[in-house]
PDB file of N, CA and C in Angstrom:
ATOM      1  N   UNK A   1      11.965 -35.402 -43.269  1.00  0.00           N
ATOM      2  CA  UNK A   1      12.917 -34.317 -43.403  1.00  0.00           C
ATOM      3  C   UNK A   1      13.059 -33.554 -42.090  1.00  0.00           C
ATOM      4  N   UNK A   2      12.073 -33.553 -41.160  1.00  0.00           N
ATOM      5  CA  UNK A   2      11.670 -32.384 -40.064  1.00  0.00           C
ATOM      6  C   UNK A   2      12.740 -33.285 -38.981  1.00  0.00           C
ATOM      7  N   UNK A   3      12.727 -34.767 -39.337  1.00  0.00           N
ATOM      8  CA  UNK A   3      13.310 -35.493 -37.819  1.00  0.00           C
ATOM      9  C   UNK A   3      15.013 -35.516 -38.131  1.00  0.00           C
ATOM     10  N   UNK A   4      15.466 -35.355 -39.695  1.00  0.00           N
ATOM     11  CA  UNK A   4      16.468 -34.930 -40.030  1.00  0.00           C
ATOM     12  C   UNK A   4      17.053 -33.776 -39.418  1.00  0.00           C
ATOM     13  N   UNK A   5      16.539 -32.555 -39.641  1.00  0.00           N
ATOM     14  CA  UNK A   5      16.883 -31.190 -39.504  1.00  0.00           C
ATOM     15  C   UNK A   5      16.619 -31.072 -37.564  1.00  0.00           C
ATOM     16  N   UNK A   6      15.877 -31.935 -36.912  1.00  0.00           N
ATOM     17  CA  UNK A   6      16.057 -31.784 -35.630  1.00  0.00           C
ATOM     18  C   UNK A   6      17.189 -33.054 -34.696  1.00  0.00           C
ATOM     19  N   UNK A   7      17.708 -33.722 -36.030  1.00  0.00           N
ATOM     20  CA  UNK A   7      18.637 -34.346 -35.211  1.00  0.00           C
ATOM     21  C   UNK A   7      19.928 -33.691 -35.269  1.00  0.00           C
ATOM     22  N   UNK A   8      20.081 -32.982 -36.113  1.00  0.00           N
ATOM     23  CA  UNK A   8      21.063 -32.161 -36.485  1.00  0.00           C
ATOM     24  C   UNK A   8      21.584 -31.051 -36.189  1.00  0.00           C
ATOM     25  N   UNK A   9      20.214 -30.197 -35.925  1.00  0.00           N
ATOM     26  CA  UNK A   9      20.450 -29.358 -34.591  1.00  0.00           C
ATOM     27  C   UNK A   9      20.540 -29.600 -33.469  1.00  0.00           C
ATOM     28  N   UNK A  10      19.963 -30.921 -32.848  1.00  0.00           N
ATOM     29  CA  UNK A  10      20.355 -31.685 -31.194  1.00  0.00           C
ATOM     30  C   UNK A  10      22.263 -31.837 -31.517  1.00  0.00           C
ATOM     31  N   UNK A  11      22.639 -32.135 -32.670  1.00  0.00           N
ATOM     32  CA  UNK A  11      23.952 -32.470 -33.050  1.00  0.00           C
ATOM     33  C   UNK A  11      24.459 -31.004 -32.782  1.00  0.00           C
ATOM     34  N   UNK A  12      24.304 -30.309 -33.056  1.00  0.00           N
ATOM     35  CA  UNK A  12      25.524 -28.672 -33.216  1.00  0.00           C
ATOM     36  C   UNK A  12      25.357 -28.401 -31.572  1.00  0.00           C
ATOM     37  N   UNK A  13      24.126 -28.454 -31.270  1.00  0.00           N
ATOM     38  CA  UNK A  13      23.646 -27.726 -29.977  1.00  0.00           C
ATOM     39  C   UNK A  13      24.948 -28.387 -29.149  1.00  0.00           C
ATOM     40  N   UNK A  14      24.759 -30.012 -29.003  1.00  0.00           N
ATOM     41  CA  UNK A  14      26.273 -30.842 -28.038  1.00  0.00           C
ATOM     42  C   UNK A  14      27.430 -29.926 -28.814  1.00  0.00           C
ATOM     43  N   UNK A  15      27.913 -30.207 -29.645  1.00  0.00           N
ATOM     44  CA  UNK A  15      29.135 -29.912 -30.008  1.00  0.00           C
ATOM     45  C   UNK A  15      29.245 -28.319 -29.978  1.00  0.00           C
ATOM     46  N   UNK A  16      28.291 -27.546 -29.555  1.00  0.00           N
ATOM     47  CA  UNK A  16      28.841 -26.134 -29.109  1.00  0.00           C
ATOM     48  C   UNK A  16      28.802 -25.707 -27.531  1.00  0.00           C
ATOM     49  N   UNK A  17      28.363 -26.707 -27.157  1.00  0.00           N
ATOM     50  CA  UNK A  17      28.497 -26.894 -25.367  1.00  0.00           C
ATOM     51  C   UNK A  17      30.000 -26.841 -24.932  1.00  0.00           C
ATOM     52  N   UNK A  18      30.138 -25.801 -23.588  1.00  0.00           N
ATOM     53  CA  UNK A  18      31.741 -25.696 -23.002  1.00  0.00           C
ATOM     54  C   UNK A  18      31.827 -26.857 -22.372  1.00  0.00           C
ATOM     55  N   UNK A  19      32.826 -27.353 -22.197  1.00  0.00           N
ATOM     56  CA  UNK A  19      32.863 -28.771 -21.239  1.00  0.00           C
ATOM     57  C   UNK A  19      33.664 -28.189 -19.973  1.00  0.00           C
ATOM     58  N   UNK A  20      33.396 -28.225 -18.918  1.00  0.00           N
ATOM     59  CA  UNK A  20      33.987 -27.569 -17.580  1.00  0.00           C
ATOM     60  C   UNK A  20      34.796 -28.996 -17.207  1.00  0.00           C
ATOM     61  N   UNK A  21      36.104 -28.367 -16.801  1.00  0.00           N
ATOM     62  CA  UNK A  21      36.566 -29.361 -15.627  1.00  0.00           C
ATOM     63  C   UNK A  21      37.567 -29.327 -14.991  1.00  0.00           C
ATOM     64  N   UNK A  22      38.295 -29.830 -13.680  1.00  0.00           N
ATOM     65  CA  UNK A  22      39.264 -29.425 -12.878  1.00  0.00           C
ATOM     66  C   UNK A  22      40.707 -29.811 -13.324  1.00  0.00           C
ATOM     67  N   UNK A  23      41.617 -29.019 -12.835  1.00  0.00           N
ATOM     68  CA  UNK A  23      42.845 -29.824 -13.331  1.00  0.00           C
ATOM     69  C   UNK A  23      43.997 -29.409 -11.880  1.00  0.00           C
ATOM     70  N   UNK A  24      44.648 -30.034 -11.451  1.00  0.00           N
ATOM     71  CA  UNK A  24      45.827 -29.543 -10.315  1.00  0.00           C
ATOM     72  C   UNK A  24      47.497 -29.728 -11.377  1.00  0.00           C
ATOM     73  N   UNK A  25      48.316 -28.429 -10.556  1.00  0.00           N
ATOM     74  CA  UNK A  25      49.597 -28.873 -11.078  1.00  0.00           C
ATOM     75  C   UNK A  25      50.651 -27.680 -10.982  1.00  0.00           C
ATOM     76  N   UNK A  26      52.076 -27.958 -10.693  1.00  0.00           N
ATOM     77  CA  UNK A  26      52.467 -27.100 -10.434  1.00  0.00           C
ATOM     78  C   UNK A  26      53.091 -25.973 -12.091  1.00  0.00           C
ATOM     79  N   UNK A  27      53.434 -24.969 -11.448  1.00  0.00           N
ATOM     80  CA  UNK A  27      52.998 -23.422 -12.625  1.00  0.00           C
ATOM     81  C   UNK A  27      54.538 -23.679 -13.029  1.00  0.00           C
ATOM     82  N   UNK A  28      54.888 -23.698 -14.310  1.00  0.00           N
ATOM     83  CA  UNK A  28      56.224 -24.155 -15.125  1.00  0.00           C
ATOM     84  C   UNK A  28      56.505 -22.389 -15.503  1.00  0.00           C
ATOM     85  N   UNK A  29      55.322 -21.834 -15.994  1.00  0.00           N
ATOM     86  CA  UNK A  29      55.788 -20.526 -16.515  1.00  0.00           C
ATOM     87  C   UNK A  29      54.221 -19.839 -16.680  1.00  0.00           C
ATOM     88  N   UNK A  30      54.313 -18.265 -16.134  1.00  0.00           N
ATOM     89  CA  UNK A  30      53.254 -17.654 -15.855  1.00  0.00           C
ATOM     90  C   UNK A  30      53.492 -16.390 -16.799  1.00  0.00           C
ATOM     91  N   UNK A  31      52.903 -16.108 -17.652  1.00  0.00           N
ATOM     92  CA  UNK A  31      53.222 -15.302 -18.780  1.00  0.00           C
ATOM     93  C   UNK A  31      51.882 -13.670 -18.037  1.00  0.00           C
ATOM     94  N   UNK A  32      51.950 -12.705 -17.241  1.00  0.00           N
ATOM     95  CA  UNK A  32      50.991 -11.885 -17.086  1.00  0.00           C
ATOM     96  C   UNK A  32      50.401 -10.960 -18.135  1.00  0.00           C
ATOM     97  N   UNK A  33      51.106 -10.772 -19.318  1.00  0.00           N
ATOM     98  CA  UNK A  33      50.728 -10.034 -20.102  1.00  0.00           C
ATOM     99  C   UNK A  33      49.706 -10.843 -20.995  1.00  0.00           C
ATOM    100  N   UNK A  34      50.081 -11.897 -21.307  1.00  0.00           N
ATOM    101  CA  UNK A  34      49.146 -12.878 -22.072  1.00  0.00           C
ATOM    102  C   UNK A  34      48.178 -13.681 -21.119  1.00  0.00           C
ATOM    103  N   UNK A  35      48.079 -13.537 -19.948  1.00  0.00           N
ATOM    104  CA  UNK A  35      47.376 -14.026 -18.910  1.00  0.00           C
ATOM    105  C   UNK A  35      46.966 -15.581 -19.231  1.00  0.00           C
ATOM    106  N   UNK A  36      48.682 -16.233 -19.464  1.00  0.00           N
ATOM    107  CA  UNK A  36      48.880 -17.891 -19.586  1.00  0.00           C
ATOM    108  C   UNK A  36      49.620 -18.366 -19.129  1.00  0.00           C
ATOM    109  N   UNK A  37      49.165 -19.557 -17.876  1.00  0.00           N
ATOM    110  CA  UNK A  37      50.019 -20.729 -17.160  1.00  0.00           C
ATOM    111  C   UNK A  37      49.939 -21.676 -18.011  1.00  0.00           C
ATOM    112  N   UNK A  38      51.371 -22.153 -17.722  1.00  0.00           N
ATOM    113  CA  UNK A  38      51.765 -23.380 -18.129  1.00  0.00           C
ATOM    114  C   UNK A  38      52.246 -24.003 -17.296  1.00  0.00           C
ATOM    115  N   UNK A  39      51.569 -25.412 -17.209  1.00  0.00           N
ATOM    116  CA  UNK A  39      51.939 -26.110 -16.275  1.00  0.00           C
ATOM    117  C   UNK A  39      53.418 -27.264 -16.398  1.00  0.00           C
ATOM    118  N   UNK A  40      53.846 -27.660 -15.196  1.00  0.00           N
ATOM    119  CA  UNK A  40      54.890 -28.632 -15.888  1.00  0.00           C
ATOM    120  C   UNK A  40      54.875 -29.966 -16.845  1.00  0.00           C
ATOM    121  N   UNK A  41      53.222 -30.040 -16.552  1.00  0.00           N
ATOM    122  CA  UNK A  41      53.061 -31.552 -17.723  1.00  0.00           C
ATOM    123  C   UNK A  41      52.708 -30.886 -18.838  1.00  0.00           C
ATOM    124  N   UNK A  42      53.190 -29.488 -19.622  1.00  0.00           N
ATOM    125  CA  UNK A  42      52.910 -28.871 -20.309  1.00  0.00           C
ATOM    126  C   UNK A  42      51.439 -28.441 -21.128  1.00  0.00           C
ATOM    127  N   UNK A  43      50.543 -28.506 -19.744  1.00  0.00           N
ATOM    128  CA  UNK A  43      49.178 -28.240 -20.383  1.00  0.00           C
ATOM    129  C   UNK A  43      49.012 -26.572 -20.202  1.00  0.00           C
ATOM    130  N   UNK A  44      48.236 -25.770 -20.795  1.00  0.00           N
ATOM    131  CA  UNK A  44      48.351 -24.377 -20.984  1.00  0.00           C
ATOM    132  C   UNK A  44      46.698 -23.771 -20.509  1.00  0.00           C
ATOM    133  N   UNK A  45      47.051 -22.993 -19.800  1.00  0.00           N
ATOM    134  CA  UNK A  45      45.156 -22.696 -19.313  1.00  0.00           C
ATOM    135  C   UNK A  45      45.525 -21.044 -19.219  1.00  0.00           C
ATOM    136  N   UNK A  46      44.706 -20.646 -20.021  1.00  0.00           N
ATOM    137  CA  UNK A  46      44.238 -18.831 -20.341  1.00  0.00           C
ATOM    138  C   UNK A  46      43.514 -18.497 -19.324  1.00  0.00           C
ATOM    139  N   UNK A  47      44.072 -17.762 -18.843  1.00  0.00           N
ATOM    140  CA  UNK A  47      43.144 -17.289 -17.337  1.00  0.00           C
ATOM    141  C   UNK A  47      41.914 -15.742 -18.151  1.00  0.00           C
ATOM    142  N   UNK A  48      40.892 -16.417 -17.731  1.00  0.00           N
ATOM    143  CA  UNK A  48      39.817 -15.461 -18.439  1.00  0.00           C
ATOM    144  C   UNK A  48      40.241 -13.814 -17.292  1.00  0.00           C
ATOM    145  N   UNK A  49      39.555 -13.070 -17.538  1.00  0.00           N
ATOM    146  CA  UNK A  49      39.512 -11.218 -17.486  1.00  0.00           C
ATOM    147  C   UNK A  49      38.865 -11.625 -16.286  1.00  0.00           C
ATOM    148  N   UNK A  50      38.161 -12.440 -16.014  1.00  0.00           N
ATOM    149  CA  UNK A  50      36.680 -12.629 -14.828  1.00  0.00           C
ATOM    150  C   UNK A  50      36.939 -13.611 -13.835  1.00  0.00           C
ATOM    151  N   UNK A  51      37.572 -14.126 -14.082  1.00  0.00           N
ATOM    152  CA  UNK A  51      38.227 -15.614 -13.501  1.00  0.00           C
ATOM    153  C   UNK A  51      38.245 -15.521 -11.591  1.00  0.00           C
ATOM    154  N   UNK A  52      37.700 -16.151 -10.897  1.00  0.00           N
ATOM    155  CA  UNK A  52      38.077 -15.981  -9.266  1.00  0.00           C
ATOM    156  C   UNK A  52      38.960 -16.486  -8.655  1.00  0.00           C
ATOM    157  N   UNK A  53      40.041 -15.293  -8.402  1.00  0.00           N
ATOM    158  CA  UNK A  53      41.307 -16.048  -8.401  1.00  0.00           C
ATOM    159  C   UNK A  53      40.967 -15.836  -6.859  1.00  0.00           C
ATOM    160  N   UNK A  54      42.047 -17.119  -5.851  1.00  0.00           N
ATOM    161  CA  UNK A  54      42.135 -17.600  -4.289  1.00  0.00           C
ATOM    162  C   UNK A  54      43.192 -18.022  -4.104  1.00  0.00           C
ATOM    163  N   UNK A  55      44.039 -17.064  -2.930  1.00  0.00           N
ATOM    164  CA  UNK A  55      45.130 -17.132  -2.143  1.00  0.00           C
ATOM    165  C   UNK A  55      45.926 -15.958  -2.802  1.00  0.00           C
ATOM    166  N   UNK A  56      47.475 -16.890  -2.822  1.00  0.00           N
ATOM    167  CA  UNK A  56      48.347 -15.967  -3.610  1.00  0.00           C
ATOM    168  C   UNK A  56      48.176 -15.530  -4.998  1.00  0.00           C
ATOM    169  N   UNK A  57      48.911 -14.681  -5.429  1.00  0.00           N
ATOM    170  CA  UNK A  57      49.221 -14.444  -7.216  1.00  0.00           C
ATOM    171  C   UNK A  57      49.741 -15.776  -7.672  1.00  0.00           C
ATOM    172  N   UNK A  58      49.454 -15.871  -8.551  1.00  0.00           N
ATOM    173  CA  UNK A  58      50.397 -16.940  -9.535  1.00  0.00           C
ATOM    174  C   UNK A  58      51.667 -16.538  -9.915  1.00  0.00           C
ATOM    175  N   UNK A  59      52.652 -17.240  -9.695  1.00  0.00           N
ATOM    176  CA  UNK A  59      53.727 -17.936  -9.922  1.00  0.00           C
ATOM    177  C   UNK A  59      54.244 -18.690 -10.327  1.00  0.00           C
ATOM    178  N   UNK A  60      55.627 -18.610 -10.756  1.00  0.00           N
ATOM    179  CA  UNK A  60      56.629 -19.864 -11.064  1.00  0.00           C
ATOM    180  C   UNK A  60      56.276 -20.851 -10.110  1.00  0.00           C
ATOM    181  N   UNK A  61      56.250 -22.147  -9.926  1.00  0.00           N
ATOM    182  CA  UNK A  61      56.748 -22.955  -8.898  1.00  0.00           C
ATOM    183  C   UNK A  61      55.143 -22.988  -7.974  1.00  0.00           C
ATOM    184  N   UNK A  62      54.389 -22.216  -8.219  1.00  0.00           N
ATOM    185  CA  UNK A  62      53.303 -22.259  -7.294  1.00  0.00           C
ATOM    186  C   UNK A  62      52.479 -23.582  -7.512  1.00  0.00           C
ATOM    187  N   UNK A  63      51.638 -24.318  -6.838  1.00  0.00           N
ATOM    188  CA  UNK A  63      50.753 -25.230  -7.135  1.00  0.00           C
ATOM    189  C   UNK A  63      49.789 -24.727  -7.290  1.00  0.00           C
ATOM    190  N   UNK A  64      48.771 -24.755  -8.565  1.00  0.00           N
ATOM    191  CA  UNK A  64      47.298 -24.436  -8.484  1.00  0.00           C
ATOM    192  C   UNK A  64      46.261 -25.164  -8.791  1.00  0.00           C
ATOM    193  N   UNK A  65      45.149 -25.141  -8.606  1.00  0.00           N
ATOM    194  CA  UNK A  65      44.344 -26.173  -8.944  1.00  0.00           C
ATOM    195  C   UNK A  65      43.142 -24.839  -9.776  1.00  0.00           C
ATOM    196  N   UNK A  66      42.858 -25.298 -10.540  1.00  0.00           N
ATOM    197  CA  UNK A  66      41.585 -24.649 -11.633  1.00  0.00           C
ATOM    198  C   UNK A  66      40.581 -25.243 -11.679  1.00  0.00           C
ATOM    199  N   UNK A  67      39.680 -24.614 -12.219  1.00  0.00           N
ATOM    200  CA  UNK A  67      38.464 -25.282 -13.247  1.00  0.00           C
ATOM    201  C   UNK A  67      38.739 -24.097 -14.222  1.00  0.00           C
ATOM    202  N   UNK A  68      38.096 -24.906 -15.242  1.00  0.00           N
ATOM    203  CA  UNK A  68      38.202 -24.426 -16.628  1.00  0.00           C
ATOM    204  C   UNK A  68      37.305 -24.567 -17.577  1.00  0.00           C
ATOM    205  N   UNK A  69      36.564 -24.107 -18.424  1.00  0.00           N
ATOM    206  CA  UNK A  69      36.206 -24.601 -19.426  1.00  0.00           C
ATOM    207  C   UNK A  69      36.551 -24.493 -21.300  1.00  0.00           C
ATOM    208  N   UNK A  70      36.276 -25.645 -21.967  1.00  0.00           N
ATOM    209  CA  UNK A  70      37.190 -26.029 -22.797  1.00  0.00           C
ATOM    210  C   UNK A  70      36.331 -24.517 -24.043  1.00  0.00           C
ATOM    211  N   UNK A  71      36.898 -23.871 -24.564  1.00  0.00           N
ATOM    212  CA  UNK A  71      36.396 -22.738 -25.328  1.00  0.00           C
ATOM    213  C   UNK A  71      37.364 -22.554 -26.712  1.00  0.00           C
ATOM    214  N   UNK A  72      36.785 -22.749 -27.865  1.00  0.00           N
ATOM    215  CA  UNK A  72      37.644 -22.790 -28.853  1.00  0.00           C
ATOM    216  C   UNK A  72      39.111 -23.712 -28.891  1.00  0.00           C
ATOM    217  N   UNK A  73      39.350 -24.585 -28.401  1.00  0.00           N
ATOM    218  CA  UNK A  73      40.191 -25.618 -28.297  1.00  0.00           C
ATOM    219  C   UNK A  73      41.293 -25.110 -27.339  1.00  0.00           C
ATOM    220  N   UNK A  74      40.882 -24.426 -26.249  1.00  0.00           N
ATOM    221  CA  UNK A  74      41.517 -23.740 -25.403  1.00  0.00           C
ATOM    222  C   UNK A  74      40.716 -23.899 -23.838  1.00  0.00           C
ATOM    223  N   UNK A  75      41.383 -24.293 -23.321  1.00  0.00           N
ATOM    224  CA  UNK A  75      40.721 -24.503 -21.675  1.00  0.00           C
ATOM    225  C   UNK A  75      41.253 -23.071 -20.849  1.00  0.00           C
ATOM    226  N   UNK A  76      39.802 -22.271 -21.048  1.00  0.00           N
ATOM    227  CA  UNK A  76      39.763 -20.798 -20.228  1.00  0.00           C
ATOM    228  C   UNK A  76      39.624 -21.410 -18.442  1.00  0.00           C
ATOM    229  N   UNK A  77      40.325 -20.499 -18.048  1.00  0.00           N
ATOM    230  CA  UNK A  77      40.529 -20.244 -16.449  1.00  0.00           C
ATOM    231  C   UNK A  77      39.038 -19.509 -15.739  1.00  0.00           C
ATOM    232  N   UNK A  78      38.330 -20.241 -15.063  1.00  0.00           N
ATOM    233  CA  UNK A  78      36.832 -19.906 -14.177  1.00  0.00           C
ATOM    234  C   UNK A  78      37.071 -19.197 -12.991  1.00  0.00           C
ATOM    235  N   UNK A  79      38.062 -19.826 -12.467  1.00  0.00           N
ATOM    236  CA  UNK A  79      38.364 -20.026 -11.472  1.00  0.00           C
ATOM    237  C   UNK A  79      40.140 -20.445 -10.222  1.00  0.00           C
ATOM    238  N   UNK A  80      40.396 -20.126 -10.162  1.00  0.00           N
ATOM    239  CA  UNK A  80      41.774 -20.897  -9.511  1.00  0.00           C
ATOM    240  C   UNK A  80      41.967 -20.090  -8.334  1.00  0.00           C
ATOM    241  N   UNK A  81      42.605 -21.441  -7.847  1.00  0.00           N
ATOM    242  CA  UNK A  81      43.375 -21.252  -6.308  1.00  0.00           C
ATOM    243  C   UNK A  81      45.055 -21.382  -6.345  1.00  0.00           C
ATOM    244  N   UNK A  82      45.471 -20.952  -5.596  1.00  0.00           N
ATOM    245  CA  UNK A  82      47.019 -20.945  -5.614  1.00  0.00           C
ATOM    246  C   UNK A  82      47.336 -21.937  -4.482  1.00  0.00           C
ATOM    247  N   UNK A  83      47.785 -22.964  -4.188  1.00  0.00           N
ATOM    248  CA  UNK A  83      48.402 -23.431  -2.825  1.00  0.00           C
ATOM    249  C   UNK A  83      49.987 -23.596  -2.641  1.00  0.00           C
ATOM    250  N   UNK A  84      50.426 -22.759  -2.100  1.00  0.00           N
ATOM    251  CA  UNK A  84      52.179 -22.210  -2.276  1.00  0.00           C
ATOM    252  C   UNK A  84      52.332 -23.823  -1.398  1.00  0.00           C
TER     253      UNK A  84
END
């Protein structure tokens, strides 16, 4: 029963892990009040309150590259750079 109940918690422990990872692409639509880019291959990244943003502001049309991690079926913003 004990090797049950500890495989099961090794099981929740993975599946509540953030998964981090990078993404590049240019900004389709930058929403500031909801602090959400959308990119043109229509992927959507929530820029967290804490996030280290580098270079310019975000923009329409800007290129950015992120990391992110995946949080409630939502890939939060760590990090981003702007490259106009």
């Amino acid at each position: 029963m004990s090797r049950v109940v500890t495989i099961v918690a090794a099981l929740l422990l993975v599946a509540s892990v953030a998964w981090a990872a990078d993404i590049e692409g240019k900004v389709k639509t930058w929403d500031a009040a909801t602090k959400m880019i959308t990119l043109e291959d229509g992927t959507q990244l929530s820029v967290a309150a804490d996030a280290k943003m580098m270079g310019d502001q975000v923009k329409e049309g800007s290129t950015v590259k992120a990391s992110y991690d995946e949080k409630d079926g939502k890939k939060v913003v760590t990090q981003i750079e702007v490259k106009n």
